[in-house]
PDB file of N, CA and C in Angstrom:
ATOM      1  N   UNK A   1     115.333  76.038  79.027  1.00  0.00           N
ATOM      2  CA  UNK A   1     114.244  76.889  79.440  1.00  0.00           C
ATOM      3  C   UNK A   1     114.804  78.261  79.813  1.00  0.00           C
ATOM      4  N   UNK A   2     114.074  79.216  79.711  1.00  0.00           N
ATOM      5  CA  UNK A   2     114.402  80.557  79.505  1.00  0.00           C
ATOM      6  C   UNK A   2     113.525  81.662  80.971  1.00  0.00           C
ATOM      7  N   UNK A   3     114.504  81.981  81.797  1.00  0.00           N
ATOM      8  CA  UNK A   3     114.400  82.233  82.785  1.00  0.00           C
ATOM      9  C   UNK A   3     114.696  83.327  83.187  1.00  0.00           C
ATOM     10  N   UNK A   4     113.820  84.631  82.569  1.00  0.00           N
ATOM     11  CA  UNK A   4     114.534  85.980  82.374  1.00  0.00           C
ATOM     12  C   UNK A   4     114.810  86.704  84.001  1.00  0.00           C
ATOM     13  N   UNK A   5     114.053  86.523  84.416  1.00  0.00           N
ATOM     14  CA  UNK A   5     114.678  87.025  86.042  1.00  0.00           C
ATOM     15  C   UNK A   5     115.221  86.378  86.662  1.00  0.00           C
ATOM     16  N   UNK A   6     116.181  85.464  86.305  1.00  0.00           N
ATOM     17  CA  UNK A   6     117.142  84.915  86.792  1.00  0.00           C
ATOM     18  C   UNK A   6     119.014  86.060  86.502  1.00  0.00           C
ATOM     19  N   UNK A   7     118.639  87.218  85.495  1.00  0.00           N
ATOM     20  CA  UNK A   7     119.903  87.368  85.038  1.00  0.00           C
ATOM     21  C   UNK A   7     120.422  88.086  86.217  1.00  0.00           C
ATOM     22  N   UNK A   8     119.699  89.223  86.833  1.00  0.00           N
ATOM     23  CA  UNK A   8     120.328  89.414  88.372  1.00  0.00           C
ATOM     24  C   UNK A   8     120.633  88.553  89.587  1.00  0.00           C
ATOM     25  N   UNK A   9     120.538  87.509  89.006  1.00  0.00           N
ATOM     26  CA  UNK A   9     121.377  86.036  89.963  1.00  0.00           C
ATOM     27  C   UNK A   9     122.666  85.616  89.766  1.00  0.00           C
ATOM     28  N   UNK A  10     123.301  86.794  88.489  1.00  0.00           N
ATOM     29  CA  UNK A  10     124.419  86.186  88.309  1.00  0.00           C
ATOM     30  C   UNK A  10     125.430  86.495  88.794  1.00  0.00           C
ATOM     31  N   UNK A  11     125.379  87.092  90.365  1.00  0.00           N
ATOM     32  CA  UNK A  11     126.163  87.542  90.946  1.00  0.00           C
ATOM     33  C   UNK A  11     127.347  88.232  90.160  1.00  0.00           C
ATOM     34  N   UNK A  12     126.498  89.509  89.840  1.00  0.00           N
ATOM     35  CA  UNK A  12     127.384  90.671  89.425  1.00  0.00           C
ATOM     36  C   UNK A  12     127.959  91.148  90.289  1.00  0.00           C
ATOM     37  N   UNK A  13     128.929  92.416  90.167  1.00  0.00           N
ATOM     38  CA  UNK A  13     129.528  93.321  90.941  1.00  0.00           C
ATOM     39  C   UNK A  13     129.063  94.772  90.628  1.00  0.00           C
ATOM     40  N   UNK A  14     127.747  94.204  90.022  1.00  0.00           N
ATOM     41  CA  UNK A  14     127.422  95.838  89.521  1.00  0.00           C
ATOM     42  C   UNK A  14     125.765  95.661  89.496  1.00  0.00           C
ATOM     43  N   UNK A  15     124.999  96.576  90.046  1.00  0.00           N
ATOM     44  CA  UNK A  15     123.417  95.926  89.843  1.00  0.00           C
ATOM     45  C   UNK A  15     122.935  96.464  88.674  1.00  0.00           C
ATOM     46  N   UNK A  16     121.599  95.779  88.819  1.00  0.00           N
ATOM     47  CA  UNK A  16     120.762  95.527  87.288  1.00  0.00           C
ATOM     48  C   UNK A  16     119.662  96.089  87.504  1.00  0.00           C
ATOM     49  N   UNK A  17     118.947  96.714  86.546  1.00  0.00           N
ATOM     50  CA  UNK A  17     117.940  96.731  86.427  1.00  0.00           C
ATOM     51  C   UNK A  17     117.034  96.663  85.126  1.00  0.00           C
ATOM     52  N   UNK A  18     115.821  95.806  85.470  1.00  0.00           N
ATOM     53  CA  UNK A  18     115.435  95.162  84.672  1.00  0.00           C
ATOM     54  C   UNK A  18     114.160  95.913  84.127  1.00  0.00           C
ATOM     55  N   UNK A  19     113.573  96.273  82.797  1.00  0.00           N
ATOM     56  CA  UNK A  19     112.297  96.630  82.696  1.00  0.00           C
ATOM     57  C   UNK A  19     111.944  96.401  81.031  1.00  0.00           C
ATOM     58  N   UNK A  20     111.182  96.111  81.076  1.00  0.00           N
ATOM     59  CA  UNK A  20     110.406  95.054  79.783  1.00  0.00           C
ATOM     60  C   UNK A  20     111.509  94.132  78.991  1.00  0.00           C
ATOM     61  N   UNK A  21     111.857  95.206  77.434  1.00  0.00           N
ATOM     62  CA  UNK A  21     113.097  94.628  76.703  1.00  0.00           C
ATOM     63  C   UNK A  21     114.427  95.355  77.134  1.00  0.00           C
ATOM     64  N   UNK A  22     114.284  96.496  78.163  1.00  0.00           N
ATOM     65  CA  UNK A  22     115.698  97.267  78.896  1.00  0.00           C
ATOM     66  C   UNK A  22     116.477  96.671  79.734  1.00  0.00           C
ATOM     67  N   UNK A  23     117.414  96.765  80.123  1.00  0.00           N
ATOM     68  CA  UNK A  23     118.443  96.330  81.110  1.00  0.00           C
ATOM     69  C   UNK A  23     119.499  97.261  80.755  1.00  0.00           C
ATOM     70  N   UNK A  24     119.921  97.776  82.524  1.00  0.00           N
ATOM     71  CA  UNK A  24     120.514  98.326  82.747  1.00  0.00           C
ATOM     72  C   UNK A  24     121.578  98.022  83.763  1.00  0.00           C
ATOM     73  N   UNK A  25     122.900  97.888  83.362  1.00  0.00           N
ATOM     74  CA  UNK A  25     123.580  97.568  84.759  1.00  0.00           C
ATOM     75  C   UNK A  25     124.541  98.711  85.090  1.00  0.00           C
ATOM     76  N   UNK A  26     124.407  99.370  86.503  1.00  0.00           N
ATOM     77  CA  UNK A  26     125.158 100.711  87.090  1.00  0.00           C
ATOM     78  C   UNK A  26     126.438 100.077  87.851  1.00  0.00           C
ATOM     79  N   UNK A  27     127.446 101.303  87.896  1.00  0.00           N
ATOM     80  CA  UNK A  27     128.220 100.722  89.055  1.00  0.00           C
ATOM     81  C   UNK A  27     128.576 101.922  89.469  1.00  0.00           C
ATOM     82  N   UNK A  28     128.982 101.998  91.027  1.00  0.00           N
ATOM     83  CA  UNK A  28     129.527 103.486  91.463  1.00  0.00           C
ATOM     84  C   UNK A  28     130.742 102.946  92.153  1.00  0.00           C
ATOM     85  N   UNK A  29     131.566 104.259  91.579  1.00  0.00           N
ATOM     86  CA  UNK A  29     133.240 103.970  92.122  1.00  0.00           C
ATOM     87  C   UNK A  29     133.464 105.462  92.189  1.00  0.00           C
ATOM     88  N   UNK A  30     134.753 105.757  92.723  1.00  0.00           N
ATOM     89  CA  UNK A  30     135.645 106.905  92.818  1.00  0.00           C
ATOM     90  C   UNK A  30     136.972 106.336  91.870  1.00  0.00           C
ATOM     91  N   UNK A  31     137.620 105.295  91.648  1.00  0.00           N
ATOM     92  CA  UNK A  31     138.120 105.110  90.746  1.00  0.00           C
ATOM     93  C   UNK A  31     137.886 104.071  89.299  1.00  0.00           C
ATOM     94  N   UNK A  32     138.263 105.379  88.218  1.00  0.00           N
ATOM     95  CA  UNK A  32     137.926 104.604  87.031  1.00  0.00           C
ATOM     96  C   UNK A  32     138.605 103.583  86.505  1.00  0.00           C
ATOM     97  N   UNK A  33     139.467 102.871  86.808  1.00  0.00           N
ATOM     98  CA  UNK A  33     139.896 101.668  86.464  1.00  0.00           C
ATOM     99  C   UNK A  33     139.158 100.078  87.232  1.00  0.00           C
ATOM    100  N   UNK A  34     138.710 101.099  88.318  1.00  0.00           N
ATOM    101  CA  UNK A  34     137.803 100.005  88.752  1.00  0.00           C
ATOM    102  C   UNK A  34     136.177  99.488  87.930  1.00  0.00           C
ATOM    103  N   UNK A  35     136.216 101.047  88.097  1.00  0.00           N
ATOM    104  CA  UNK A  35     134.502 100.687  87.006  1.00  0.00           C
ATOM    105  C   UNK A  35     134.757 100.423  86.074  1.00  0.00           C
ATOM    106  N   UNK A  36     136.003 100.935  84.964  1.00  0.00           N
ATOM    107  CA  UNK A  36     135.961  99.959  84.023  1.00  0.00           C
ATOM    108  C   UNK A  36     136.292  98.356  84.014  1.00  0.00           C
ATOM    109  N   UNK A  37     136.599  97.836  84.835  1.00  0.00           N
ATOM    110  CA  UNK A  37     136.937  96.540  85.444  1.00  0.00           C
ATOM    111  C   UNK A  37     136.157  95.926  85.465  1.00  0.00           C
ATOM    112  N   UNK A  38     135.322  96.474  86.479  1.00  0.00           N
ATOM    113  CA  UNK A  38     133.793  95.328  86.807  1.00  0.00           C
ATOM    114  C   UNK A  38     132.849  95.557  85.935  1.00  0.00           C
ATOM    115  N   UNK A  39     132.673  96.605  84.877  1.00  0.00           N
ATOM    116  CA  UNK A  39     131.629  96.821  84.402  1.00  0.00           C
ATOM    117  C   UNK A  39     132.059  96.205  83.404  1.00  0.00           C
ATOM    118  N   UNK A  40     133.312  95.969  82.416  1.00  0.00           N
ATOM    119  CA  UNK A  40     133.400  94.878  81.638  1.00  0.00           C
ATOM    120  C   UNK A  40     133.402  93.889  82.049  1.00  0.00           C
ATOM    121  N   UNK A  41     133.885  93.135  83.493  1.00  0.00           N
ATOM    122  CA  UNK A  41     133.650  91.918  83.788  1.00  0.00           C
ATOM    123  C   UNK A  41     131.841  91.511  83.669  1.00  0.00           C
ATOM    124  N   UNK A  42     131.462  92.070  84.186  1.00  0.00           N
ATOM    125  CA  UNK A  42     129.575  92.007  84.073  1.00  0.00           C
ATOM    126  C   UNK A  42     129.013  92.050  82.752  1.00  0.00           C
ATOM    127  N   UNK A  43     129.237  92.560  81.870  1.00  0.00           N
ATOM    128  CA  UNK A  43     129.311  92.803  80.579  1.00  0.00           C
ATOM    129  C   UNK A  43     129.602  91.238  79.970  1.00  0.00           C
ATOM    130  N   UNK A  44     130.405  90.691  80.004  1.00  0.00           N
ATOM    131  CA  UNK A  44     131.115  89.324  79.841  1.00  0.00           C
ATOM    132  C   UNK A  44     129.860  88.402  80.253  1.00  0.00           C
ATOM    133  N   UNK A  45     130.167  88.693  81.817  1.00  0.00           N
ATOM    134  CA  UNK A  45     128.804  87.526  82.160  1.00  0.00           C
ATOM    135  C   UNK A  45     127.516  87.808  81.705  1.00  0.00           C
ATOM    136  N   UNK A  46     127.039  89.029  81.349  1.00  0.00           N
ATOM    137  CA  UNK A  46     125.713  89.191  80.863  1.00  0.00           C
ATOM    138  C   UNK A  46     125.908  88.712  79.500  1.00  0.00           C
ATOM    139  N   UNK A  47     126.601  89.027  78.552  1.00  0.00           N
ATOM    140  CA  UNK A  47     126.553  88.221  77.615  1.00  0.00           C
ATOM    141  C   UNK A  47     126.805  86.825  77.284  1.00  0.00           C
ATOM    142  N   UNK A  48     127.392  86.145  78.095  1.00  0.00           N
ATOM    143  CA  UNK A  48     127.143  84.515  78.654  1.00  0.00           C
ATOM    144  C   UNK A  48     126.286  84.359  78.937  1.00  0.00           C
ATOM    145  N   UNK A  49     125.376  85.218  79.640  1.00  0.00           N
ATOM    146  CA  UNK A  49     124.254  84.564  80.051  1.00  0.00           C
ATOM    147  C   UNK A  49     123.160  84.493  78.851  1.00  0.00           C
ATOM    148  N   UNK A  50     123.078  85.815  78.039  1.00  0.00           N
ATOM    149  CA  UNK A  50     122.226  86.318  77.223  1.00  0.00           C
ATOM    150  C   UNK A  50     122.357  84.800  75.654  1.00  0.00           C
ATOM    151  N   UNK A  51     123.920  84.161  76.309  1.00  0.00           N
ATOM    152  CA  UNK A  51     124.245  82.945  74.662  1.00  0.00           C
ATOM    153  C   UNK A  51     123.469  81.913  75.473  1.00  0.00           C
ATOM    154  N   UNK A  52     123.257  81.860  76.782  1.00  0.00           N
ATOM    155  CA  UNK A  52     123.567  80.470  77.631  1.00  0.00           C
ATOM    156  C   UNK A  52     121.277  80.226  77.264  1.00  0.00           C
ATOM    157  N   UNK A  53     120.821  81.488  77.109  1.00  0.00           N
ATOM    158  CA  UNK A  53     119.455  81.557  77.180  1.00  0.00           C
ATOM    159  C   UNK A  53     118.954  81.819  75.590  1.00  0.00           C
ATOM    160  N   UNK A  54     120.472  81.995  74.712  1.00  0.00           N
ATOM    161  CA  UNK A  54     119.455  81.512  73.248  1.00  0.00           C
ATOM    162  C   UNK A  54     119.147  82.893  73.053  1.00  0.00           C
ATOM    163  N   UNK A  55     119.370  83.918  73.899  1.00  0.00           N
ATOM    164  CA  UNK A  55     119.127  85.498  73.400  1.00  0.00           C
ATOM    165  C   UNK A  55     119.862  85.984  72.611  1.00  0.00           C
ATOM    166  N   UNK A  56     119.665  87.247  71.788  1.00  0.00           N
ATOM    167  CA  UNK A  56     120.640  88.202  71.369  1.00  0.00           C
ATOM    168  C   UNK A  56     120.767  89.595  71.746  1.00  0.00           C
ATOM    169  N   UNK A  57     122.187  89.483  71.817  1.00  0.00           N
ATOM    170  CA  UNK A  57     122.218  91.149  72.605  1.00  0.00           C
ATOM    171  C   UNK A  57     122.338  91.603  71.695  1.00  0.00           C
ATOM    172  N   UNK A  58     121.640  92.755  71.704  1.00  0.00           N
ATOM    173  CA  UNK A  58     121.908  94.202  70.378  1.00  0.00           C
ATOM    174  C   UNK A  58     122.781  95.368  70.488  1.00  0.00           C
ATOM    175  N   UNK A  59     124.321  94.575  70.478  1.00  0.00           N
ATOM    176  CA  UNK A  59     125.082  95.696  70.905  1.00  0.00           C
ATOM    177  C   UNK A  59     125.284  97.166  70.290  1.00  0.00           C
ATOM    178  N   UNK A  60     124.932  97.268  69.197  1.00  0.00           N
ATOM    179  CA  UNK A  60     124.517  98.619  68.308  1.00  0.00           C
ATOM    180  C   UNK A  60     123.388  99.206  69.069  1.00  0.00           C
ATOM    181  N   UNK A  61     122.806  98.972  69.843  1.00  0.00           N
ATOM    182  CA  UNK A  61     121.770  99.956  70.781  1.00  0.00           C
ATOM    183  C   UNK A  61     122.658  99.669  72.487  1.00  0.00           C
ATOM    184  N   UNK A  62     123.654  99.441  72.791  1.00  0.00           N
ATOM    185  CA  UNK A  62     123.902  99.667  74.046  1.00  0.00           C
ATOM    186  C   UNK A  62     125.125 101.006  74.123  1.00  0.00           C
ATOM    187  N   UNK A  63     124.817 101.616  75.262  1.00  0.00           N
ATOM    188  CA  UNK A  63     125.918 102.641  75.472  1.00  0.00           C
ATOM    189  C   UNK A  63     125.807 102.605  76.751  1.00  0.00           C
ATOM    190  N   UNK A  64     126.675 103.654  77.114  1.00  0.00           N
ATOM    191  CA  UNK A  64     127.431 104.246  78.998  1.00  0.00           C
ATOM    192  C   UNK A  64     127.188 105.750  78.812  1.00  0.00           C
ATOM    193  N   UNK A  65     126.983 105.523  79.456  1.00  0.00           N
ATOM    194  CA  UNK A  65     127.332 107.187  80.754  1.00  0.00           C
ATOM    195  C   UNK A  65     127.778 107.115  81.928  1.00  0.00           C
ATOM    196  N   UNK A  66     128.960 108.160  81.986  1.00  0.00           N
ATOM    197  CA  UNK A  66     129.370 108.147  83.331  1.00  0.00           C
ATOM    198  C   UNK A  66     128.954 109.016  83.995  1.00  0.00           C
ATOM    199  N   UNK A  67     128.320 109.494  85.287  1.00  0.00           N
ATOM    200  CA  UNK A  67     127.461 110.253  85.796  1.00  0.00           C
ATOM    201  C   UNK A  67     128.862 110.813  86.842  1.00  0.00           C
ATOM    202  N   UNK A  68     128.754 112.212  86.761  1.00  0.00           N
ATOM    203  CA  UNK A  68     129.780 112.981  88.109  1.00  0.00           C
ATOM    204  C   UNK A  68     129.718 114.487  88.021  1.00  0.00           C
ATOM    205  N   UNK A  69     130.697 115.121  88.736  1.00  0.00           N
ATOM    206  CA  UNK A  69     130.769 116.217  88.867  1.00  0.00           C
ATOM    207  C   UNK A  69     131.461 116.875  87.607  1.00  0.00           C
ATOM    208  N   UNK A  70     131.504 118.263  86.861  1.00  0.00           N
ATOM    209  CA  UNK A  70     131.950 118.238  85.555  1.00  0.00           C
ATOM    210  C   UNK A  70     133.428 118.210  86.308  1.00  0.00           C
ATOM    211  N   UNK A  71     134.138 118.602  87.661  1.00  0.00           N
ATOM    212  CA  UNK A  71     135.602 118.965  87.402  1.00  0.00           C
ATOM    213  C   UNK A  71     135.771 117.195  87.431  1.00  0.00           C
ATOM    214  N   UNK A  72     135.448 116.394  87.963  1.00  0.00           N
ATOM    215  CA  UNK A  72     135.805 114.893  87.921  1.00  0.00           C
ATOM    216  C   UNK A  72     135.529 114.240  86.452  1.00  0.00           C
ATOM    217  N   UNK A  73     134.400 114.728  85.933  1.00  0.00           N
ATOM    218  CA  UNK A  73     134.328 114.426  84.370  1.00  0.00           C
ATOM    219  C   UNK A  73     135.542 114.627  83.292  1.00  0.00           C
ATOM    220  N   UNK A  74     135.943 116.028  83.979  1.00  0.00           N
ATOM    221  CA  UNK A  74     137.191 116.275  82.958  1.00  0.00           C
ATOM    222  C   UNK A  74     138.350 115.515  82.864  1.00  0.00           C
ATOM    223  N   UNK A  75     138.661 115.000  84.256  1.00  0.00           N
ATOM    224  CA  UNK A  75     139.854 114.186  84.840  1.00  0.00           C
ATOM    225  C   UNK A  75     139.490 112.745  84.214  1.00  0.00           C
ATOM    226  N   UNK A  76     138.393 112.538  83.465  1.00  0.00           N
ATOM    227  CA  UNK A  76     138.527 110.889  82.947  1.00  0.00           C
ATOM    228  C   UNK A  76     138.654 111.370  81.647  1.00  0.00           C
ATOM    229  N   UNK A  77     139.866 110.606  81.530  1.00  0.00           N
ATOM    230  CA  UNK A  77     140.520 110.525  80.146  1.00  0.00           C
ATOM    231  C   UNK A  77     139.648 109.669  78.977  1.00  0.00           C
ATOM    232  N   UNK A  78     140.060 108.542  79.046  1.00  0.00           N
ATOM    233  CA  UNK A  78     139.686 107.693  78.037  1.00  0.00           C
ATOM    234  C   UNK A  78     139.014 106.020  78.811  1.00  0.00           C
ATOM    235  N   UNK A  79     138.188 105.502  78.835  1.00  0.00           N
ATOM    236  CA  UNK A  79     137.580 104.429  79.128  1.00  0.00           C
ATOM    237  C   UNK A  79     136.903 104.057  78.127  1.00  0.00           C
ATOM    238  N   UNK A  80     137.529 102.615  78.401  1.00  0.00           N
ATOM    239  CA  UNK A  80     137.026 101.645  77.324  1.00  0.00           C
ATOM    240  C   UNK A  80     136.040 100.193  77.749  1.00  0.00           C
ATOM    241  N   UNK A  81     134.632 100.286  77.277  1.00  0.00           N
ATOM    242  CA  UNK A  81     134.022  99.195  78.013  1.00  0.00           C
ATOM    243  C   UNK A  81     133.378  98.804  76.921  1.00  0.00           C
ATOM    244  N   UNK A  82     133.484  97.245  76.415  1.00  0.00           N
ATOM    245  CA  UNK A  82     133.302  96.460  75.790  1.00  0.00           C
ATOM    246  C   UNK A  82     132.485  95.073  76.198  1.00  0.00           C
ATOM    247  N   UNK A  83     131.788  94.377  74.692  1.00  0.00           N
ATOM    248  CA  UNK A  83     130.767  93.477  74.637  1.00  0.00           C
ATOM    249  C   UNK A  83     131.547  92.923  73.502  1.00  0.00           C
ATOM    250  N   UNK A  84     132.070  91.500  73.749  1.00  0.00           N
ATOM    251  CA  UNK A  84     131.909  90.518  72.864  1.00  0.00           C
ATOM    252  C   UNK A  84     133.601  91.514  71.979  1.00  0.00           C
ATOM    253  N   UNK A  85     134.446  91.923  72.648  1.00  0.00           N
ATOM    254  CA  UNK A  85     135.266  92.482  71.564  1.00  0.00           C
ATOM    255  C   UNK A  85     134.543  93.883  71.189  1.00  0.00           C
ATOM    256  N   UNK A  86     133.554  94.272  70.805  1.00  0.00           N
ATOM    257  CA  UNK A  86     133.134  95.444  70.344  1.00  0.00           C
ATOM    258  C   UNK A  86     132.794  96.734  71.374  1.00  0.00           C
ATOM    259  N   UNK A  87     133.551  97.771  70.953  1.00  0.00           N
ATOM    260  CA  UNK A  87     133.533  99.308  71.922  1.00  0.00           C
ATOM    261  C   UNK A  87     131.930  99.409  72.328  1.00  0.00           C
ATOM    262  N   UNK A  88     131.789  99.786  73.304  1.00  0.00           N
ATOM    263  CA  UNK A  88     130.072 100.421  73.347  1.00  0.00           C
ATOM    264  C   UNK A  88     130.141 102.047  73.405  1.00  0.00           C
ATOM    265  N   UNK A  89     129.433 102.453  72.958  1.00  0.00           N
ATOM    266  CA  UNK A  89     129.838 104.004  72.591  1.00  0.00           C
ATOM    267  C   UNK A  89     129.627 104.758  73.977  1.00  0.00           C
ATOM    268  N   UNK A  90     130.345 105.480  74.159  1.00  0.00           N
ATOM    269  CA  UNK A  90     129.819 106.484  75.722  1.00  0.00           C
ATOM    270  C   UNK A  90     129.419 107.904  74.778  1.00  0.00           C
ATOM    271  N   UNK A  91     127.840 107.737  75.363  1.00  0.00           N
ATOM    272  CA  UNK A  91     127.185 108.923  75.086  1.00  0.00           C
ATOM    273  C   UNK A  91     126.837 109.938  76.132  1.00  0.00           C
ATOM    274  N   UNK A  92     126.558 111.444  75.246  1.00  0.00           N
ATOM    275  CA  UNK A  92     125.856 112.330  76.499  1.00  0.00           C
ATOM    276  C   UNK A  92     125.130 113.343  75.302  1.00  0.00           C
ATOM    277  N   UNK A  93     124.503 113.733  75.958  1.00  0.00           N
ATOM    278  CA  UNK A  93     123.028 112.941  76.703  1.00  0.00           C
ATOM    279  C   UNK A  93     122.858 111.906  76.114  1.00  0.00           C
ATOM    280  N   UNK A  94     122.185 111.117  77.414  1.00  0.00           N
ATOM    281  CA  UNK A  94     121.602 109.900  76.921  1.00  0.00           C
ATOM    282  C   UNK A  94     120.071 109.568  77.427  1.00  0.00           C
ATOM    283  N   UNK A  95     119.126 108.897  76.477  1.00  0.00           N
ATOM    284  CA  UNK A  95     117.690 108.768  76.759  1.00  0.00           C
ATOM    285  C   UNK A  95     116.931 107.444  77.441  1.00  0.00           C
ATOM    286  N   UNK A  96     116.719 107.063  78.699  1.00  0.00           N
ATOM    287  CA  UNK A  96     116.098 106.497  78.973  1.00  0.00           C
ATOM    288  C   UNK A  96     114.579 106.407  79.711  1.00  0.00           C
ATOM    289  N   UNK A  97     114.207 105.549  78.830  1.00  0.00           N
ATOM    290  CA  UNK A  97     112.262 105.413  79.155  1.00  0.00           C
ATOM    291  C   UNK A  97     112.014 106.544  79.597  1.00  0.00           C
ATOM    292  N   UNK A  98     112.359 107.996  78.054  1.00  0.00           N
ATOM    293  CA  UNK A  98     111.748 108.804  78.139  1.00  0.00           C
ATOM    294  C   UNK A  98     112.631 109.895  78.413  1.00  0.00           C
ATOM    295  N   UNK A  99     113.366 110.046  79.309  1.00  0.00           N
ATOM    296  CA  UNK A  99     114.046 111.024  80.156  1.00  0.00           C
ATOM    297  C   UNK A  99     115.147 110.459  79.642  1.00  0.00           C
ATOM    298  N   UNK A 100     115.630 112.135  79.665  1.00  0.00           N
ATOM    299  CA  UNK A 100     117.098 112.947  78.907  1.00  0.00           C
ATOM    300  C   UNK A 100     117.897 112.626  80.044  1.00  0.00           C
ATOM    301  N   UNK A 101     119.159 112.093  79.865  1.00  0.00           N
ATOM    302  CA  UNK A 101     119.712 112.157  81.044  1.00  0.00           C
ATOM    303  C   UNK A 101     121.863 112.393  80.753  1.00  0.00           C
ATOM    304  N   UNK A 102     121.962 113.535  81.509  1.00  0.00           N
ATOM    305  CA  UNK A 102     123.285 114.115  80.929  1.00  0.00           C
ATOM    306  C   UNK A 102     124.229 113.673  82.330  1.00  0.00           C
ATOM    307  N   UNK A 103     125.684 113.470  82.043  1.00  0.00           N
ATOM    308  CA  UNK A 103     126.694 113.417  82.806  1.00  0.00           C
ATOM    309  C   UNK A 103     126.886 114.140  84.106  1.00  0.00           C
ATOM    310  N   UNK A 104     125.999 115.041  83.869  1.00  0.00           N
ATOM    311  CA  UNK A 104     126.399 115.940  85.385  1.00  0.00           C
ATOM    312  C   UNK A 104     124.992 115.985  86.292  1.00  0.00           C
ATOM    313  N   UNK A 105     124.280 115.286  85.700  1.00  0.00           N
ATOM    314  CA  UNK A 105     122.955 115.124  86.653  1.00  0.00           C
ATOM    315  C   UNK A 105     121.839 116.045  86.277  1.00  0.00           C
ATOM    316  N   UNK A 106     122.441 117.297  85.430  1.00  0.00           N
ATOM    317  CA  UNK A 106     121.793 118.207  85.171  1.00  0.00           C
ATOM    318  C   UNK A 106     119.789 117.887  84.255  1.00  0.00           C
ATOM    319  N   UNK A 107     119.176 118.488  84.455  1.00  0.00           N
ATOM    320  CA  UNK A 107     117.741 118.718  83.620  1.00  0.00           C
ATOM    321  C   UNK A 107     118.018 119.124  82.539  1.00  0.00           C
ATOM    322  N   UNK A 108     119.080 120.207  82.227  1.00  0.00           N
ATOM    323  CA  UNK A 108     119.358 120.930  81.214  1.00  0.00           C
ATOM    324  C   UNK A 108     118.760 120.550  79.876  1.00  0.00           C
ATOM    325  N   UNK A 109     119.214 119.360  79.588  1.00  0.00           N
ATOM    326  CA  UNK A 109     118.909 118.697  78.443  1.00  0.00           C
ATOM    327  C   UNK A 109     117.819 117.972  78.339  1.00  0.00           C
ATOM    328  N   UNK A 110     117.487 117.773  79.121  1.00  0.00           N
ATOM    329  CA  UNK A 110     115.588 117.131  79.420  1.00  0.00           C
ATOM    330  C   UNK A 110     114.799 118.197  79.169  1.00  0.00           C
ATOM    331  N   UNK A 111     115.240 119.015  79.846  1.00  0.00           N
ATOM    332  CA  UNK A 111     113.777 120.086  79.278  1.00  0.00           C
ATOM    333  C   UNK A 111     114.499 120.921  78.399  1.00  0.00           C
ATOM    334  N   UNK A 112     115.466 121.498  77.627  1.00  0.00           N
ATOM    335  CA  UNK A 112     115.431 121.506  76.177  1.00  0.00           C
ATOM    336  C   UNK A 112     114.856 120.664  75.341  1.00  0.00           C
ATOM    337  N   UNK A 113     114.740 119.110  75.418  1.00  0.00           N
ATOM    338  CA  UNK A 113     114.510 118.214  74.427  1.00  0.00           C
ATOM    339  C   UNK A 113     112.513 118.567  74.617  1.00  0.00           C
ATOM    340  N   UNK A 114     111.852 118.111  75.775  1.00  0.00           N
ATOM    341  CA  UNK A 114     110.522 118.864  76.316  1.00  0.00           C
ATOM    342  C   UNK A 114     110.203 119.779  75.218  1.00  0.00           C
ATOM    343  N   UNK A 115     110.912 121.184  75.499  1.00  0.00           N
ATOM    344  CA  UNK A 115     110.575 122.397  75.163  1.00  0.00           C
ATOM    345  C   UNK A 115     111.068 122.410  73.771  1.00  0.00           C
ATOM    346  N   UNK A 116     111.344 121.793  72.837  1.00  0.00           N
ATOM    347  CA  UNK A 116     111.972 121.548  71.662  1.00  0.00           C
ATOM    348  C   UNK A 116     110.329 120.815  70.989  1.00  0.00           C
ATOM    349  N   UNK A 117     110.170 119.874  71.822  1.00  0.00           N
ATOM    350  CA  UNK A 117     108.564 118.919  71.120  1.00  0.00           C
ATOM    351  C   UNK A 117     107.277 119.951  71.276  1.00  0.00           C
ATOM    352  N   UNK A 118     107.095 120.539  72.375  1.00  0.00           N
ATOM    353  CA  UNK A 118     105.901 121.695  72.832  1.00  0.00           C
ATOM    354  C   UNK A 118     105.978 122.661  71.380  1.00  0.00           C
ATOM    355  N   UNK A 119     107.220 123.151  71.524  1.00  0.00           N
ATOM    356  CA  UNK A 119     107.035 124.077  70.448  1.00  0.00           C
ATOM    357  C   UNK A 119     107.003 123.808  68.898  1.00  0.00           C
ATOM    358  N   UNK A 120     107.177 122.949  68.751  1.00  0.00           N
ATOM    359  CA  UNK A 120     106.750 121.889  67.434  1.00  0.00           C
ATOM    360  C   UNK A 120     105.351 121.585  67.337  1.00  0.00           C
ATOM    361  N   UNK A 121     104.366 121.544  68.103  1.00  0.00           N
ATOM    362  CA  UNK A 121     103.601 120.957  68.409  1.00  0.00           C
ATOM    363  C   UNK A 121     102.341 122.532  68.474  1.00  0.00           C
ATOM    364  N   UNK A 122     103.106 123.451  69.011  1.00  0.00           N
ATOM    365  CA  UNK A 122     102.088 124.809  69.119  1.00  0.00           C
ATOM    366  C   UNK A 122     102.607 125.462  67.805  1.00  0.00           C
TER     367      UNK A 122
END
């Protein structure tokens, strides 16, 4: 039996959030070997959980963003966070339910993308 709000029971180290066919799991650190740590460990168990319930994850639609300041952005080199063996791409900007959302917190790119459809539209 298939028990979809059960997957934030799986005592992550990183929370979830859940909305229709989305899921999202965040983690906040000051160091990146940690977030990449737990966020592949969670990654692991979400996809155990996702075999254990007969689901499929669509890892060709999952990505990361790391959200910070740009001088701390610059200082992360290379991170690697993976599903099942396969890279998940780290994007920027990235779009969720709707809203543009870039690495530095910025609107910038939300309302370019906005003001990009308006004027298509007039």
């Amino acid at each position: 039996m298939i028990y979809v709000n059960d997957l934030p029971d799986c005592h992550l180290a990183t929370d979830i959030i859940l909305y229709t066919d989305d899921t999202v799991i965040y983690y906040s650190s000051k160091i990146v070997s940690d977030l990449q740590h737990h966020i592949n460990a969670d990654l692991r168990t979400v996809s155990e959980w996702f075999s254990r319930n007969l689901l499929t994850l669509n890892i060709s639609k999952c990505n990361f963003v790391i959200f910070g300041s740009p001088q701390k952005l610059n200082r992360i080199q290379n991170i690697l966070v993976k599903v099942e063996d396969t890279c998940i791409e780290r994007t920027q900007p990235s779009k969720y339910l709707g809203v543009t959302l870039n690495q530095s917190m910025s609107w910038a790119d939300h309302v370019d993308a906005i003001s990009t459809k308006i004027n298509q539209r007039i």
